[in-house]
C-alpha atoms as a PDB file:
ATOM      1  CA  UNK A   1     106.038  17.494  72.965  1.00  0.00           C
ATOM      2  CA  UNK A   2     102.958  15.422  71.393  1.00  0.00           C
ATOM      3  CA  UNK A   3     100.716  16.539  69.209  1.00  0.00           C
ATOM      4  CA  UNK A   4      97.816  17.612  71.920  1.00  0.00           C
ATOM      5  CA  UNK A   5      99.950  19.573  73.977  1.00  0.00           C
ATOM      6  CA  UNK A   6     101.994  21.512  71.157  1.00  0.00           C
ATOM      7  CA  UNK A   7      98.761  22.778  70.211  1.00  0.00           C
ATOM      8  CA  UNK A   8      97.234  23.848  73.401  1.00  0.00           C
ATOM      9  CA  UNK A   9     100.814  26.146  74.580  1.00  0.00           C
ATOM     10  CA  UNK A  10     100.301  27.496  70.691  1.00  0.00           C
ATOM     11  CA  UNK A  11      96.201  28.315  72.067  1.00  0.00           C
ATOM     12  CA  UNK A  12      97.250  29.855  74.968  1.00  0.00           C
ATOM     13  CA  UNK A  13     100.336  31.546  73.170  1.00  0.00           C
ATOM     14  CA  UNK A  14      98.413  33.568  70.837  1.00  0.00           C
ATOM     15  CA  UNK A  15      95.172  34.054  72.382  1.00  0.00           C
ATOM     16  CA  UNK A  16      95.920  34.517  76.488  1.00  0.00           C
ATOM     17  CA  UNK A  17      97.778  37.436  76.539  1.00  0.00           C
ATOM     18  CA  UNK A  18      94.937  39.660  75.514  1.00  0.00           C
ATOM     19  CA  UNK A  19      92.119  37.641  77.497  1.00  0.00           C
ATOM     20  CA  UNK A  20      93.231  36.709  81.093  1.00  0.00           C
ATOM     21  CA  UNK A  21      93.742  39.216  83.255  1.00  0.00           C
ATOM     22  CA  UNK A  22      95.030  37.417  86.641  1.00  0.00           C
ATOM     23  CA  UNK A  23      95.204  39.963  89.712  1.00  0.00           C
ATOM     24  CA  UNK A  24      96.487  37.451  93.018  1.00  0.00           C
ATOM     25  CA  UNK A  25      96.679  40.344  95.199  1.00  0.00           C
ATOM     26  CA  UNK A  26      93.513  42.208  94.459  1.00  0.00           C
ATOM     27  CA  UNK A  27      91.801  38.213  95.109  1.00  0.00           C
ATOM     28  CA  UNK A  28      93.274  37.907  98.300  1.00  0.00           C
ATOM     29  CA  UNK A  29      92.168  40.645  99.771  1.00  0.00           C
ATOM     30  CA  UNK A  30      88.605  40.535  98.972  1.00  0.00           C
ATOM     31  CA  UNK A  31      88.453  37.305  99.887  1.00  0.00           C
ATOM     32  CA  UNK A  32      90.572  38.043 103.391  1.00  0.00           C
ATOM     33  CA  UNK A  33      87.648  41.159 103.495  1.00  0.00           C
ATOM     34  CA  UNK A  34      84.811  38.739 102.641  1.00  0.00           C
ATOM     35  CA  UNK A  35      83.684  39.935  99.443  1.00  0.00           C
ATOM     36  CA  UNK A  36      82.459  37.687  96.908  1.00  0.00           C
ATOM     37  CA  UNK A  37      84.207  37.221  93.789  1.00  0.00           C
ATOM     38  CA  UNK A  38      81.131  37.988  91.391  1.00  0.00           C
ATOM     39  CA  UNK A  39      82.329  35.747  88.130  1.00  0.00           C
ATOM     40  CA  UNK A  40      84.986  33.077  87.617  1.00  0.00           C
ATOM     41  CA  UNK A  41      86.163  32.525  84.267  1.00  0.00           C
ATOM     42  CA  UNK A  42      88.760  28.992  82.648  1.00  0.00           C
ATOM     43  CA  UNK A  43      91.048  29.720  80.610  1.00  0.00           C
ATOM     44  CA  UNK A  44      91.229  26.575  79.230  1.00  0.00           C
ATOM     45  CA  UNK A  45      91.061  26.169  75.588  1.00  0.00           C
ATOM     46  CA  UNK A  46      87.424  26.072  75.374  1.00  0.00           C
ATOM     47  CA  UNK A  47      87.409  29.816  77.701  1.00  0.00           C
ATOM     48  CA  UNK A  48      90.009  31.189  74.818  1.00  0.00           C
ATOM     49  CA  UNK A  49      88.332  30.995  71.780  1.00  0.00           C
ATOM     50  CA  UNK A  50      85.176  31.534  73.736  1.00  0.00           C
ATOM     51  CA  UNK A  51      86.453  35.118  73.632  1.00  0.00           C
ATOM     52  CA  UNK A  52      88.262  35.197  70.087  1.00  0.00           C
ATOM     53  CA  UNK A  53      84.927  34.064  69.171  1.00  0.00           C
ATOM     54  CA  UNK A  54      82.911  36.824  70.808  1.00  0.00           C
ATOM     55  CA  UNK A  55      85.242  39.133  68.829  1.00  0.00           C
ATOM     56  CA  UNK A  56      84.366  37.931  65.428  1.00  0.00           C
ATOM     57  CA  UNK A  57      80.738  38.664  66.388  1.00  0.00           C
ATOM     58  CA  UNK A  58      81.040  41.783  67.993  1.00  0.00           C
ATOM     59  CA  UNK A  59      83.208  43.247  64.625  1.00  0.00           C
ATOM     60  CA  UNK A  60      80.842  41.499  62.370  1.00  0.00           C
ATOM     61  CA  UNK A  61      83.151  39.074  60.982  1.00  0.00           C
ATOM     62  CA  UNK A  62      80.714  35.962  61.289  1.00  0.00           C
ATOM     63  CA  UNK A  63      78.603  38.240  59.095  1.00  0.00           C
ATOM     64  CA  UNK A  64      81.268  38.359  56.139  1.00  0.00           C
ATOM     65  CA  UNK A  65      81.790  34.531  56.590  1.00  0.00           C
ATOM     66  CA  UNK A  66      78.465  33.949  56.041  1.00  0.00           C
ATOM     67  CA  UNK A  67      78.839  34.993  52.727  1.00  0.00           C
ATOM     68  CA  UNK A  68      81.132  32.799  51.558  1.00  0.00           C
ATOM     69  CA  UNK A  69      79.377  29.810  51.849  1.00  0.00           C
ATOM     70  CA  UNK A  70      80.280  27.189  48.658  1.00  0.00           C
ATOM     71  CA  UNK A  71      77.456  26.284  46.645  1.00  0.00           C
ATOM     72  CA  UNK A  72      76.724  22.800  46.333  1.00  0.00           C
ATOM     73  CA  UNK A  73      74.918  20.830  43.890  1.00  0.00           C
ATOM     74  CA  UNK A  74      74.587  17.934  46.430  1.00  0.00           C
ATOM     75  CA  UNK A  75      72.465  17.715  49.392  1.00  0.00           C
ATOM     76  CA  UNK A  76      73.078  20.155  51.673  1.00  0.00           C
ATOM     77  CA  UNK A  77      74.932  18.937  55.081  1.00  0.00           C
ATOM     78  CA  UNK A  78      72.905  19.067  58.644  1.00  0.00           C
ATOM     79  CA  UNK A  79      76.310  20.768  59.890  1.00  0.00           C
ATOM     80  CA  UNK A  80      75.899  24.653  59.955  1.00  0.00           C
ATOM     81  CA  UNK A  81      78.563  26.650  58.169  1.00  0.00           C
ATOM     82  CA  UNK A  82      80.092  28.720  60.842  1.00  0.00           C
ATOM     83  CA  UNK A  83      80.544  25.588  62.938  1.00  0.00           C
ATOM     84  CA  UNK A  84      83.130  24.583  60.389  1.00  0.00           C
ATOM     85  CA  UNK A  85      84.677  27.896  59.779  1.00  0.00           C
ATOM     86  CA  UNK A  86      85.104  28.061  63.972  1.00  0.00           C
ATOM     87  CA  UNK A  87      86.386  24.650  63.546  1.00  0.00           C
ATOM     88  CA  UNK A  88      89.385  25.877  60.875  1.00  0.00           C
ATOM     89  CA  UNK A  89      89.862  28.688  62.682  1.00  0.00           C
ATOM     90  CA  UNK A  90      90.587  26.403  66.041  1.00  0.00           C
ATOM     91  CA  UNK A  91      92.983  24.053  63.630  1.00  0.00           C
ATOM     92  CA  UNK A  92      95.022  27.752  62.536  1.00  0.00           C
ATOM     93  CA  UNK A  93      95.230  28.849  65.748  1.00  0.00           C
ATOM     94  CA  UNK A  94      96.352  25.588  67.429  1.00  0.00           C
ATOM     95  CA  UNK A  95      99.380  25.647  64.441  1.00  0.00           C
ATOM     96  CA  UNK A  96      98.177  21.927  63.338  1.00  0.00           C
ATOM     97  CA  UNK A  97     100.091  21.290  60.113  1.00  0.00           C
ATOM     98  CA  UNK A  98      97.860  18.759  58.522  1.00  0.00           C
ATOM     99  CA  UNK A  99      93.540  18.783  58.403  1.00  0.00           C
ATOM    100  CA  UNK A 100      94.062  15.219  60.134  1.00  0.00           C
ATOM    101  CA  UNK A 101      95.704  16.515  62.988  1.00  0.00           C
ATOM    102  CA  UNK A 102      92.155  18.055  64.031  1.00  0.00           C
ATOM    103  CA  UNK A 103      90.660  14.699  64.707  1.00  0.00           C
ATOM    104  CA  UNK A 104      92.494  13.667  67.987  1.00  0.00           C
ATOM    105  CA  UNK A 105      93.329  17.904  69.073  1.00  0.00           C
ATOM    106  CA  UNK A 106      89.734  19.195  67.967  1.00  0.00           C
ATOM    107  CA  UNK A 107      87.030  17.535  67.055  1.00  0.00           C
ATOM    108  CA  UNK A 108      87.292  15.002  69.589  1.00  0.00           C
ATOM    109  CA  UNK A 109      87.346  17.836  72.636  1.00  0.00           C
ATOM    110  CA  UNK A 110      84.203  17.916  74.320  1.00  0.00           C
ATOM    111  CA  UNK A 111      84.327  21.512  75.394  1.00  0.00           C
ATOM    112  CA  UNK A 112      85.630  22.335  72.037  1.00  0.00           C
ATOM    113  CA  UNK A 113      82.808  21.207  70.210  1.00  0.00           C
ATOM    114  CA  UNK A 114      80.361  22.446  72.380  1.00  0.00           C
ATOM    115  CA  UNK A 115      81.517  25.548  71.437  1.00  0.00           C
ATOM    116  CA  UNK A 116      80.868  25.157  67.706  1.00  0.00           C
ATOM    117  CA  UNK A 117      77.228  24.117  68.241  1.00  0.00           C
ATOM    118  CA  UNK A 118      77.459  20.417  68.897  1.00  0.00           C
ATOM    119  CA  UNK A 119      75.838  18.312  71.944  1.00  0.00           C
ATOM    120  CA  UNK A 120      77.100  15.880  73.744  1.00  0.00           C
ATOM    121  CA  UNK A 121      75.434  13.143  71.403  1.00  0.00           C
ATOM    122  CA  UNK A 122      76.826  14.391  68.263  1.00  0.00           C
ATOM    123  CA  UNK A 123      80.366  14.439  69.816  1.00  0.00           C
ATOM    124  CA  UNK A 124      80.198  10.748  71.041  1.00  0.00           C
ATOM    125  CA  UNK A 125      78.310   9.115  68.377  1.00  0.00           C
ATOM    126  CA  UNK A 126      78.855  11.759  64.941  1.00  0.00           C
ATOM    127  CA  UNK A 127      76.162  13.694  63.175  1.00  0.00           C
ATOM    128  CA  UNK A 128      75.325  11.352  61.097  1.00  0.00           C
ATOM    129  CA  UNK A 129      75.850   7.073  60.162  1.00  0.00           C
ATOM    130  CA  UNK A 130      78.469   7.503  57.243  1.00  0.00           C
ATOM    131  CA  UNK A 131      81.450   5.149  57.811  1.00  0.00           C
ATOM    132  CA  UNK A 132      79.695   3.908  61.104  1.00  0.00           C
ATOM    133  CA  UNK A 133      80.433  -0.376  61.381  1.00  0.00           C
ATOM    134  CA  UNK A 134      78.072  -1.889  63.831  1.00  0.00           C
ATOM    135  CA  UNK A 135      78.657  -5.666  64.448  1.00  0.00           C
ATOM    136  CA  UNK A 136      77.074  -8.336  66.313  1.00  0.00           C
ATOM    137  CA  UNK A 137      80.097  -8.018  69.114  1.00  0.00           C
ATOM    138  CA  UNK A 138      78.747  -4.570  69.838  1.00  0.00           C
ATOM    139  CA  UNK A 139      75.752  -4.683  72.431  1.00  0.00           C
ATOM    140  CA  UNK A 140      76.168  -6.256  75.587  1.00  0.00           C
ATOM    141  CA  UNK A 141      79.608  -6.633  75.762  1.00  0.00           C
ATOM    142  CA  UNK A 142      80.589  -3.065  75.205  1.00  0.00           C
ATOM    143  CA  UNK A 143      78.020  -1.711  77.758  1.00  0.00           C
ATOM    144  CA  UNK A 144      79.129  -3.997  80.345  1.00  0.00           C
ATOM    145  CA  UNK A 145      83.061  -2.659  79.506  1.00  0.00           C
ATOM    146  CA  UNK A 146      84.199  -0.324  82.077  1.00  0.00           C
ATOM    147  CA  UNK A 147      86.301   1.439  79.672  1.00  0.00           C
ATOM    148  CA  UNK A 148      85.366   4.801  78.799  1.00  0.00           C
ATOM    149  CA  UNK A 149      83.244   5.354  75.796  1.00  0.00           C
ATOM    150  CA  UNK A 150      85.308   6.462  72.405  1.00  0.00           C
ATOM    151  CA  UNK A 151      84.210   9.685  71.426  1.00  0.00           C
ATOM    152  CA  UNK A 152      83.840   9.897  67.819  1.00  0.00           C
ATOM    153  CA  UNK A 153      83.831  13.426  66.771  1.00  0.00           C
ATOM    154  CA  UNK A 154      80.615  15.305  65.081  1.00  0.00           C
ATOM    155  CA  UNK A 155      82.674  15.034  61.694  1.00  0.00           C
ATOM    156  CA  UNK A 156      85.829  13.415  60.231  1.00  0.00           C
ATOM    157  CA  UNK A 157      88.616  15.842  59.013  1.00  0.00           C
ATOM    158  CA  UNK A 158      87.818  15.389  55.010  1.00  0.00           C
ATOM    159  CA  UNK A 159      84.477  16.406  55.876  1.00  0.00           C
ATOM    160  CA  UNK A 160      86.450  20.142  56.700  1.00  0.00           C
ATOM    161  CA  UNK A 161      88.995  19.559  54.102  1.00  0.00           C
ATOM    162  CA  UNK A 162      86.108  19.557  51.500  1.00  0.00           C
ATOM    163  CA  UNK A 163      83.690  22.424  53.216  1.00  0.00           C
ATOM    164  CA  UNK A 164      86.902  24.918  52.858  1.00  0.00           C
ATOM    165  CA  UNK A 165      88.799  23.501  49.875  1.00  0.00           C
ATOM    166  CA  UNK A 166      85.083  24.002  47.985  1.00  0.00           C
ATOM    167  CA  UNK A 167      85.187  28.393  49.025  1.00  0.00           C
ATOM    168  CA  UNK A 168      86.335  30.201  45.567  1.00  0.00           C
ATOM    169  CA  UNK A 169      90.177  31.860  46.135  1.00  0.00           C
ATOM    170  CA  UNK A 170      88.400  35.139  44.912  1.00  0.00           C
ATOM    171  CA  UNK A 171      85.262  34.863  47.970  1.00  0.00           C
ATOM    172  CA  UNK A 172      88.563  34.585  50.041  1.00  0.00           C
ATOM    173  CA  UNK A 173      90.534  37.323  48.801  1.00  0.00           C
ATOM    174  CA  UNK A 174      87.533  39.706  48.817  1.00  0.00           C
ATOM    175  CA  UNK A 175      86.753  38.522  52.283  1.00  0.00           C
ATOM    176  CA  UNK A 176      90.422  39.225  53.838  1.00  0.00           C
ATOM    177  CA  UNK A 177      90.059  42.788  52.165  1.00  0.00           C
ATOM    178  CA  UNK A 178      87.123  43.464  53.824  1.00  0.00           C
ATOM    179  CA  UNK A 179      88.036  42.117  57.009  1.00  0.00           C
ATOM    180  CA  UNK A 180      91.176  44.706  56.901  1.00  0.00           C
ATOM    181  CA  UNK A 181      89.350  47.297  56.026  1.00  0.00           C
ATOM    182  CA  UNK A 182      87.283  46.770  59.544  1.00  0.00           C
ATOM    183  CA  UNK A 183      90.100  46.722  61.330  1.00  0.00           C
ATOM    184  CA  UNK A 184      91.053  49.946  59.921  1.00  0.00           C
ATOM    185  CA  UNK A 185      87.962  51.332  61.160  1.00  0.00           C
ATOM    186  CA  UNK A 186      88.933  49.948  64.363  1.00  0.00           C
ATOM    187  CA  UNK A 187      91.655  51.710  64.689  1.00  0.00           C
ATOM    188  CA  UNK A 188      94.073  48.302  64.780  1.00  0.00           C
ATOM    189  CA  UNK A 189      96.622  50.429  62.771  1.00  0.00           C
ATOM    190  CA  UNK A 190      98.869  53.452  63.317  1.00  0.00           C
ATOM    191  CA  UNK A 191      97.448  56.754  61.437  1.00  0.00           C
ATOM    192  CA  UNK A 192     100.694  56.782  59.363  1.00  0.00           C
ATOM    193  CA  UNK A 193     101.970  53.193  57.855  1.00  0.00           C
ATOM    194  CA  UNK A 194     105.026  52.295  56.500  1.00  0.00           C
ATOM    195  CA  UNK A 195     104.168  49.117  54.392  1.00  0.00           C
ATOM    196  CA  UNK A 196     106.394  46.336  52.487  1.00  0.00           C
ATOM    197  CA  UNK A 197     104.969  44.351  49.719  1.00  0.00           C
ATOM    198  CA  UNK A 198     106.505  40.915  48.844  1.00  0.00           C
ATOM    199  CA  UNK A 199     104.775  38.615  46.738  1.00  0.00           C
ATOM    200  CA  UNK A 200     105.484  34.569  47.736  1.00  0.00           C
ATOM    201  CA  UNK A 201     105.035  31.317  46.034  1.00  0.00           C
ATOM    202  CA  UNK A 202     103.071  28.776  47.680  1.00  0.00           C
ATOM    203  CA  UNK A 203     104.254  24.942  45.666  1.00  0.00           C
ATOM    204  CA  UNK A 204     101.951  22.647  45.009  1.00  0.00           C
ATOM    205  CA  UNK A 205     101.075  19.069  43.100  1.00  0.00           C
ATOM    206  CA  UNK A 206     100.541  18.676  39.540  1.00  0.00           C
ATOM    207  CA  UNK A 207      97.454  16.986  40.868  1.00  0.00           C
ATOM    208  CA  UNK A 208      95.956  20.415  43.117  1.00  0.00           C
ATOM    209  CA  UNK A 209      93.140  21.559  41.163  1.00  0.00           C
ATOM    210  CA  UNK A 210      93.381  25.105  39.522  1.00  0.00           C
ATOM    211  CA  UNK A 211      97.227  25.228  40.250  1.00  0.00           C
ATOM    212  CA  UNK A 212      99.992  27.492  37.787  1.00  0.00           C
ATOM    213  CA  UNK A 213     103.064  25.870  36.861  1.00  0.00           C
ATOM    214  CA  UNK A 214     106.308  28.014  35.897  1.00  0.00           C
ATOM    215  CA  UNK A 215     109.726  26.703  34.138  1.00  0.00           C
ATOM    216  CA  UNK A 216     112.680  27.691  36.609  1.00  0.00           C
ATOM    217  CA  UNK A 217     116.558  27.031  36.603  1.00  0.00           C
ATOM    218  CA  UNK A 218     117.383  24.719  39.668  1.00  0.00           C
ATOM    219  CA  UNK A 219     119.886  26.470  42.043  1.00  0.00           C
ATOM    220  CA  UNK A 220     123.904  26.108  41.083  1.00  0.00           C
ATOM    221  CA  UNK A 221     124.751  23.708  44.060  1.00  0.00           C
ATOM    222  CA  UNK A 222     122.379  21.434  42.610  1.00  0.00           C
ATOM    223  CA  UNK A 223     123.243  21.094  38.799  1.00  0.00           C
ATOM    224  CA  UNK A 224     127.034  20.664  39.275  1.00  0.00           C
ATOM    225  CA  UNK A 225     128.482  17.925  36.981  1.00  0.00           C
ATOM    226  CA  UNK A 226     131.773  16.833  36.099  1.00  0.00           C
ATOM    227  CA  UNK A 227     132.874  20.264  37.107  1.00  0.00           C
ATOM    228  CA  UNK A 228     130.999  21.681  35.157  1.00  0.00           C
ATOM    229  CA  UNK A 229     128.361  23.993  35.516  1.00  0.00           C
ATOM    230  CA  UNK A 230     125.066  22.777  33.387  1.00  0.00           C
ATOM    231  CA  UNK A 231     121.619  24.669  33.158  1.00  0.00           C
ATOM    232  CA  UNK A 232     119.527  22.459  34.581  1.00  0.00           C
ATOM    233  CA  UNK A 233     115.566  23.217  34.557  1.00  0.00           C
ATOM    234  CA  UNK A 234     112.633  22.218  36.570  1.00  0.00           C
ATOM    235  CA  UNK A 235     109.177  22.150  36.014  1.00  0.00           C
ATOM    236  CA  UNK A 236     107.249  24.057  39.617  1.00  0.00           C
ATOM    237  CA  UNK A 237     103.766  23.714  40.063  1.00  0.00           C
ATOM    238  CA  UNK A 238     101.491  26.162  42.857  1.00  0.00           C
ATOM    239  CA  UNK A 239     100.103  29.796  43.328  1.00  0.00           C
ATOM    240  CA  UNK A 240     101.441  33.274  44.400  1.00  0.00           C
ATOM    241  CA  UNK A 241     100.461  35.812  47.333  1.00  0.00           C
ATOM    242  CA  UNK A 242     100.715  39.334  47.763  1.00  0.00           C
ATOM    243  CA  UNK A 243     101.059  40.839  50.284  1.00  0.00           C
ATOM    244  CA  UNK A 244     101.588  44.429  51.778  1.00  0.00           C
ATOM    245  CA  UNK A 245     101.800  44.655  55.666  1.00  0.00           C
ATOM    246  CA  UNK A 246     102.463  47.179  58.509  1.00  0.00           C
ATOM    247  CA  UNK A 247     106.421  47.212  59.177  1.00  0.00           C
ATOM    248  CA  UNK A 248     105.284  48.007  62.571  1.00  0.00           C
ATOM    249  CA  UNK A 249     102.822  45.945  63.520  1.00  0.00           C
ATOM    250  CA  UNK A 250     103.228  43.139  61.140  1.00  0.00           C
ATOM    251  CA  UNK A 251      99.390  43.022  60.578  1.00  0.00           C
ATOM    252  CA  UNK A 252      98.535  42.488  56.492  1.00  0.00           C
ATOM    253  CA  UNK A 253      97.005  45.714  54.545  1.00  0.00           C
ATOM    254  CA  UNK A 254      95.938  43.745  51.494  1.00  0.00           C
ATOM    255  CA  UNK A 255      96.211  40.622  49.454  1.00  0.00           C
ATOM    256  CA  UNK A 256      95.955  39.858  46.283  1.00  0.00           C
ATOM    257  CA  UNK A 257      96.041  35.273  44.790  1.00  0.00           C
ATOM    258  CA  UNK A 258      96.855  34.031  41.769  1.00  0.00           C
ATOM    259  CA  UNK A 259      98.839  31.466  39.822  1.00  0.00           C
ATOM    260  CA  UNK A 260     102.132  30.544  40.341  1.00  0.00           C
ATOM    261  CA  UNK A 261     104.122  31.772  36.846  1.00  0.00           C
ATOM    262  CA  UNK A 262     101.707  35.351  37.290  1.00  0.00           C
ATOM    263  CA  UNK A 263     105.124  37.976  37.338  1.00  0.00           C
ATOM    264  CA  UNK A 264     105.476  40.091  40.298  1.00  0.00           C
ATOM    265  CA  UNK A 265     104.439  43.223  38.281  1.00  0.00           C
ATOM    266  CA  UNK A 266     101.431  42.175  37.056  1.00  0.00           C
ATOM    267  CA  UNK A 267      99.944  42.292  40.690  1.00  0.00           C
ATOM    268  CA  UNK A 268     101.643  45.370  41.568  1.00  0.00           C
ATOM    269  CA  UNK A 269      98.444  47.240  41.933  1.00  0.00           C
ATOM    270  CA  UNK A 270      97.747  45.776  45.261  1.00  0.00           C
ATOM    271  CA  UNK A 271      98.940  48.596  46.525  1.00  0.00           C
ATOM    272  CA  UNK A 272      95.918  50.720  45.703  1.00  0.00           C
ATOM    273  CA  UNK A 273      93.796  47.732  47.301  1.00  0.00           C
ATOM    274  CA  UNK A 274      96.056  48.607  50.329  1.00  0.00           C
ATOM    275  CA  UNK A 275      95.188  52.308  50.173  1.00  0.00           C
ATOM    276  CA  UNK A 276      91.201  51.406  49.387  1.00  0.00           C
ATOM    277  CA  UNK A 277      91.367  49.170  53.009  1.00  0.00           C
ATOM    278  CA  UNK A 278      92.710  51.679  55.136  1.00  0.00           C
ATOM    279  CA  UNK A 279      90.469  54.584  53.688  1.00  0.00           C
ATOM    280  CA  UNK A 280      90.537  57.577  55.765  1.00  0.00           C
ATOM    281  CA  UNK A 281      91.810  56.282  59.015  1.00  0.00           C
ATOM    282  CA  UNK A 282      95.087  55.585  58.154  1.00  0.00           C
ATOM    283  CA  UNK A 283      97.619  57.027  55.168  1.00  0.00           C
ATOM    284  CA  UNK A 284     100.411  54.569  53.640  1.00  0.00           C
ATOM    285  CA  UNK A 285     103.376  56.727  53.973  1.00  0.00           C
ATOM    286  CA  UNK A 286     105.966  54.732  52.364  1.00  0.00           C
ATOM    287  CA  UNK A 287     106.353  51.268  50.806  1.00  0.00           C
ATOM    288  CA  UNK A 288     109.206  49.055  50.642  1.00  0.00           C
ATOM    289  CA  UNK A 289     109.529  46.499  47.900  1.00  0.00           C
ATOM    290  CA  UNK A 290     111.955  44.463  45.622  1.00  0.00           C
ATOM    291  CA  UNK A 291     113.107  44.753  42.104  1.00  0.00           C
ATOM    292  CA  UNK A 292     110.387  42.599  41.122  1.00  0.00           C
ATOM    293  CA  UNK A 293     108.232  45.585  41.267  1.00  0.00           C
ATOM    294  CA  UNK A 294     110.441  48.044  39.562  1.00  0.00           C
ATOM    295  CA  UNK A 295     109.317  48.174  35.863  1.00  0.00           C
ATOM    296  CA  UNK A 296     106.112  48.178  34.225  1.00  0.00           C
ATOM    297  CA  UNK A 297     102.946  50.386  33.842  1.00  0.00           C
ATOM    298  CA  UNK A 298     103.173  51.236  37.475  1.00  0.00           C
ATOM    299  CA  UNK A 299     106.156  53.182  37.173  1.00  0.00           C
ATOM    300  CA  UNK A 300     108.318  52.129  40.241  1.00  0.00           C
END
């Protein structure tokens, strides 16, 4: 499977089931009766996120993305904000591994882009002349070509990498709080939760800005010498997550970022975060968690 169509069964995998509603039978008939079918909806990429979309807005989630805008020093870009959240958003949904895998999946779908805010021009030709080589060959030649034109995309994928690599981890951690904490109010969780809490390392580069590094013991199959066993140390570089999440539903309570040699302990308190998000609509009955947790000033 290439590359185009992995993503769009991972679009329609995640996003159908709770948008398309397909009724063959009740169709039929009012066709056979002569009814008219009043509205006709795709569900083609573009028609999915079309409605994930309309859910952000209606919950007031573009609201809280707003607000994390990065500061910049520079001049500011003709491309709104929210086009290149939407834009992220489309590349995490669609499961593309890398940011460069948005160029031939994303930014380069017409209907996709339209979506965000662009027009037709700005997907063809870009929103602006940066990296843009025009040459002498270009003019008449090219216009009499019947190829089709090459649509360039309203932005390269660095331009994205740099918009979201540029949000503070703390404008994102306060963000995913608050968006539980409207689900809550929604009702997405049961009135009684029975929560985990894990905490996982995310590796890194030496060369990622801001990273932790942490001095661990490489595992036994790998430091076997001469039969003999030999401690054998590495240096690891990268952050750590916490997490506490509905057993049930799977769906994250509260999260909590830092570096990668922070202890497990140390962010233990996540767990009130976890009881401050669900507030009154729904009590943490339990929580399940390692022995990472079990010392310390929290008591476990």
């Amino acid at each position: 499977m290439n590359l185009v169509a992995e993503a769009s069964h991972n679009i329609t995998d995640r996003l159908t089931w709770h948008t398309a509603n397909r009724d063959q039978a009740g169709i039929a008939k009012n066709l056979a009766d002569g009814n008219d079918i009043p509205e006709v909806y795709g569900l083609g990429e573009a028609g999915l996120f079309d409605e994930f979309f309309c859910f952000l807005d209606e919950f007031g989630f573009k609201d809280l993305f707003m607000g994390i805008e990065p500061i910049s020093k520079k001049r500011k870009s003709k491309v709104p904000f929210m086009s290149v959240i939407f834009i992220y958003l489309m590349r995490i949904v669609a499961g593309l591994k890398f940011f460069w895998h948005i160029d031939p999946v994303i930014l380069h779908s017409q209907p996709l882009m339209r979506l965000v805010g662009f027009n037709g021009r700005q997907v063809r030709e870009g929103t602006c002349n940066r990296g843009k080589q025009k040459s002498h060959i270009d003019s008449d030649d090219e216009q009499n070509d019947q190829k089709p034109t090459r649509i360039r995309g309203p932005v390269c994928p660095d331009f994205i990498s740099s918009y979201i690599t540029a949000i503070a981890a703390s404008a994102l951690e306060n963000l995913f709080n608050q968006v539980i904490a409207i689900l809550a109010k929604h009702n997405f969780f049961p009135k009684k939760v029975r929560a985990v809490l894990d905490a996982s390392e995310i590796e890194s580069t030496e060369q990622c800005p801001g990273c932790g590094k942490v001095k661990k013991e490489k595992a036994p199959e790998l430091r076997r010498r001469k039969r003999r066993i030999r401690k054998v140390y590495e240096i690891v570089f990268g952050f750590k997550i916490w997490v506490v999440w509905d057993s049930n539903s799977r769906l994250p309570i509260a999260m909590r970022f830092a570096t990668i040699e922070v202890a497990d302990i140390n962010f233990a308190k996540v767990i009130q975060q976890a009881i401050t998000n669900m507030g009154e609509h729904s009590k943490i009955t339990s929580i399940a968690m390692d022995r990472g947790f079990i010392d310390g000033i929290s008591l476990w």
